[in-house]
C-alpha atoms as a PDB file:
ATOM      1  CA  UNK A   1     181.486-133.725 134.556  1.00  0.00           C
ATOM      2  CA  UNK A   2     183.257-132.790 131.107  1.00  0.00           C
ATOM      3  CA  UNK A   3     186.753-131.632 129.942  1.00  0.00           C
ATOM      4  CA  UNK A   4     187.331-129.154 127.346  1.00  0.00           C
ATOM      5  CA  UNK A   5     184.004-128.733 125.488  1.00  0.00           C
ATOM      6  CA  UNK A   6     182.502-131.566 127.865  1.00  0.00           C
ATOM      7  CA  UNK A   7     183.421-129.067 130.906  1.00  0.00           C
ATOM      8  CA  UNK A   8     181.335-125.709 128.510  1.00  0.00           C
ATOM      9  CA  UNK A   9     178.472-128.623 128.206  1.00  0.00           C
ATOM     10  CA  UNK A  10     178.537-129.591 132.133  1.00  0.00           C
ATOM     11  CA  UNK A  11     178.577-126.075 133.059  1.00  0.00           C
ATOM     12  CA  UNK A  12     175.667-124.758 130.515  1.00  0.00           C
ATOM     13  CA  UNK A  13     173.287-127.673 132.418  1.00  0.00           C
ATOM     14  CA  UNK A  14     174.105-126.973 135.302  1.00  0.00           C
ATOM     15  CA  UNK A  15     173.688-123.175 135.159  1.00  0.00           C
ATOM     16  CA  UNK A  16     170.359-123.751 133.022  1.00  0.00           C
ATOM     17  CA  UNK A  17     168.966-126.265 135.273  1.00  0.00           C
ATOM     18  CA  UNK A  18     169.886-126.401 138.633  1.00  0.00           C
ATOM     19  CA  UNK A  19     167.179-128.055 140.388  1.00  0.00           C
ATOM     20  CA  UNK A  20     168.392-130.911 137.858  1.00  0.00           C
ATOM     21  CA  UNK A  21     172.040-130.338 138.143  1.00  0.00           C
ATOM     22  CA  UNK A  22     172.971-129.531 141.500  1.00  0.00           C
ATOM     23  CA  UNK A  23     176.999-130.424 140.926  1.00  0.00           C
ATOM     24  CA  UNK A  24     178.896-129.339 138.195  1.00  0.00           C
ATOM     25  CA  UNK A  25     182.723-130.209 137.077  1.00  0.00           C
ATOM     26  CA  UNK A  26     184.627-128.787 134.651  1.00  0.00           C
ATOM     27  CA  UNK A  27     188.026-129.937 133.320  1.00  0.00           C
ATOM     28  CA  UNK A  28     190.018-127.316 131.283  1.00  0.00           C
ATOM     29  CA  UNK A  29     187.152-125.984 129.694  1.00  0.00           C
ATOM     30  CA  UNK A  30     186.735-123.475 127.114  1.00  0.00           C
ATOM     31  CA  UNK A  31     184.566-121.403 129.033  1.00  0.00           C
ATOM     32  CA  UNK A  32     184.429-118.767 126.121  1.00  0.00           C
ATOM     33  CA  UNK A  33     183.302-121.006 122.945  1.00  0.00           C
ATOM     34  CA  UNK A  34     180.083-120.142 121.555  1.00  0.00           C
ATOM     35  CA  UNK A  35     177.930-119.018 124.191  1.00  0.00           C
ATOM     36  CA  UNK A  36     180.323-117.360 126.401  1.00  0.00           C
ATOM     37  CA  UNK A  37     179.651-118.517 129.854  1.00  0.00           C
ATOM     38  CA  UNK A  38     182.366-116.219 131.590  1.00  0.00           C
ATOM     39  CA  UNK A  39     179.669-113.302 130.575  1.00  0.00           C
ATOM     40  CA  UNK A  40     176.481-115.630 131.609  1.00  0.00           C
ATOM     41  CA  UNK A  41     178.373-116.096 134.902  1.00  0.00           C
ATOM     42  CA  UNK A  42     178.721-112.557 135.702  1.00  0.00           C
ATOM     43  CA  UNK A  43     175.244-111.420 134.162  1.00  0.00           C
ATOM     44  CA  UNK A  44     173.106-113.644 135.728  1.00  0.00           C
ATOM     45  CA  UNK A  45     172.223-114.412 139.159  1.00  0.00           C
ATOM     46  CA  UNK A  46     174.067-117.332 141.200  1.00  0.00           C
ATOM     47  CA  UNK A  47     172.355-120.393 140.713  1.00  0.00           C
ATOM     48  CA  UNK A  48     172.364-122.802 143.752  1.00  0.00           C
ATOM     49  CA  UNK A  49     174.984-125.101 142.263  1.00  0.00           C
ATOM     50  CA  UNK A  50     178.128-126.918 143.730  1.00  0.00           C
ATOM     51  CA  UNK A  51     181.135-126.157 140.729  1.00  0.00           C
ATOM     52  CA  UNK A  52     184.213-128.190 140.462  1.00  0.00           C
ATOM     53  CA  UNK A  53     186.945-126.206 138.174  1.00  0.00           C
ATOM     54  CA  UNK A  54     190.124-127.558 136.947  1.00  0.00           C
ATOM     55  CA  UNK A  55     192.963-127.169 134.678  1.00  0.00           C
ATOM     56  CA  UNK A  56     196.242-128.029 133.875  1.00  0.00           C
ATOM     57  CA  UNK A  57     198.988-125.481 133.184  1.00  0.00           C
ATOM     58  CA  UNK A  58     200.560-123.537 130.605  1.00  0.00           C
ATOM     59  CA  UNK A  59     198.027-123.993 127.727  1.00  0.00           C
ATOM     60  CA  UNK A  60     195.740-125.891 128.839  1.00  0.00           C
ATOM     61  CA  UNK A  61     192.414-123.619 129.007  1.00  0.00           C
ATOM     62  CA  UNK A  62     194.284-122.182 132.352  1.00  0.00           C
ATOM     63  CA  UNK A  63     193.399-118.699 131.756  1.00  0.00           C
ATOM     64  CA  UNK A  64     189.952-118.946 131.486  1.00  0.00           C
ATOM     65  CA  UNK A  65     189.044-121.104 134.165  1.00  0.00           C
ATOM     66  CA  UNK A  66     191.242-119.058 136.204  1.00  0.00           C
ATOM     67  CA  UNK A  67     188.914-116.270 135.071  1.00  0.00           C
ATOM     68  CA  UNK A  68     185.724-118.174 135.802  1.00  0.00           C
ATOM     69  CA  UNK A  69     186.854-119.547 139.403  1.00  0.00           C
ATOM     70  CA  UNK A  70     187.072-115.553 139.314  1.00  0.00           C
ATOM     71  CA  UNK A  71     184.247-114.356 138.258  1.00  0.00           C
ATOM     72  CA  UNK A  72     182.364-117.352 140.570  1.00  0.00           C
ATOM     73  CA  UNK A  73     183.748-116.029 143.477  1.00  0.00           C
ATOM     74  CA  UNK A  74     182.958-112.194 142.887  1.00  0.00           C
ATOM     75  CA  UNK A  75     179.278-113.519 142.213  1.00  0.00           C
ATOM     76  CA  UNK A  76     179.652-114.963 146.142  1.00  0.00           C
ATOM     77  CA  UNK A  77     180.335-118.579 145.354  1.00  0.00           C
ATOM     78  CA  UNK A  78     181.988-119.646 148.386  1.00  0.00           C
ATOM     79  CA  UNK A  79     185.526-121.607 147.945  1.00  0.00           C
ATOM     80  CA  UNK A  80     185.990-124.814 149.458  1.00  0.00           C
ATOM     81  CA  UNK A  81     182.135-125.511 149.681  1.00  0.00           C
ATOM     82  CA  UNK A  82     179.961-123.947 146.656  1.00  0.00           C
ATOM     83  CA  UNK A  83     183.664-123.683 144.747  1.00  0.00           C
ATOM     84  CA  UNK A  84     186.337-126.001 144.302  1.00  0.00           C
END
């Protein structure tokens, strides 16, 4: 579990290792700093990982979790059990 850069950094282990990792959370995280995740996410295959997204609103990395929770679900993440 991370905010902001912690959240990128929770969600990079977890993608890259999740017989390690199995749950991730992410707290308004820049999911577009440096290695861009959102693309990872919809590149890759779906890992078997349980992701916890949240964010505070206006300004407050909103828009790209928004897009990740997005781009998690269009990969088949299922909300309310694989996504929350």
């Amino acid at each position: 579990m991370g905010s902001s850069l912690g959240g990128v950094v929770s969600f990079y282990l977890g993608w890259q290792w999740p017989e390690v990792f199995g749950k991730v959370a992410c707290l308004s995280s820049t999911f577009t700093f440096c290695d861009n995740l959102l693309d990872r996410g919809m590149e890759e295959k779906k890992r078997t990982i349980k992701i916890y997204l949240d964010s505070g609103w206006p300004g407050d990395n909103y828009e790209a979790t928004r897009s990740m929770r997005d781009r998690l679900i269009w990969k088949g993440y299922r909300p309310g059990s694989e996504l929350l």
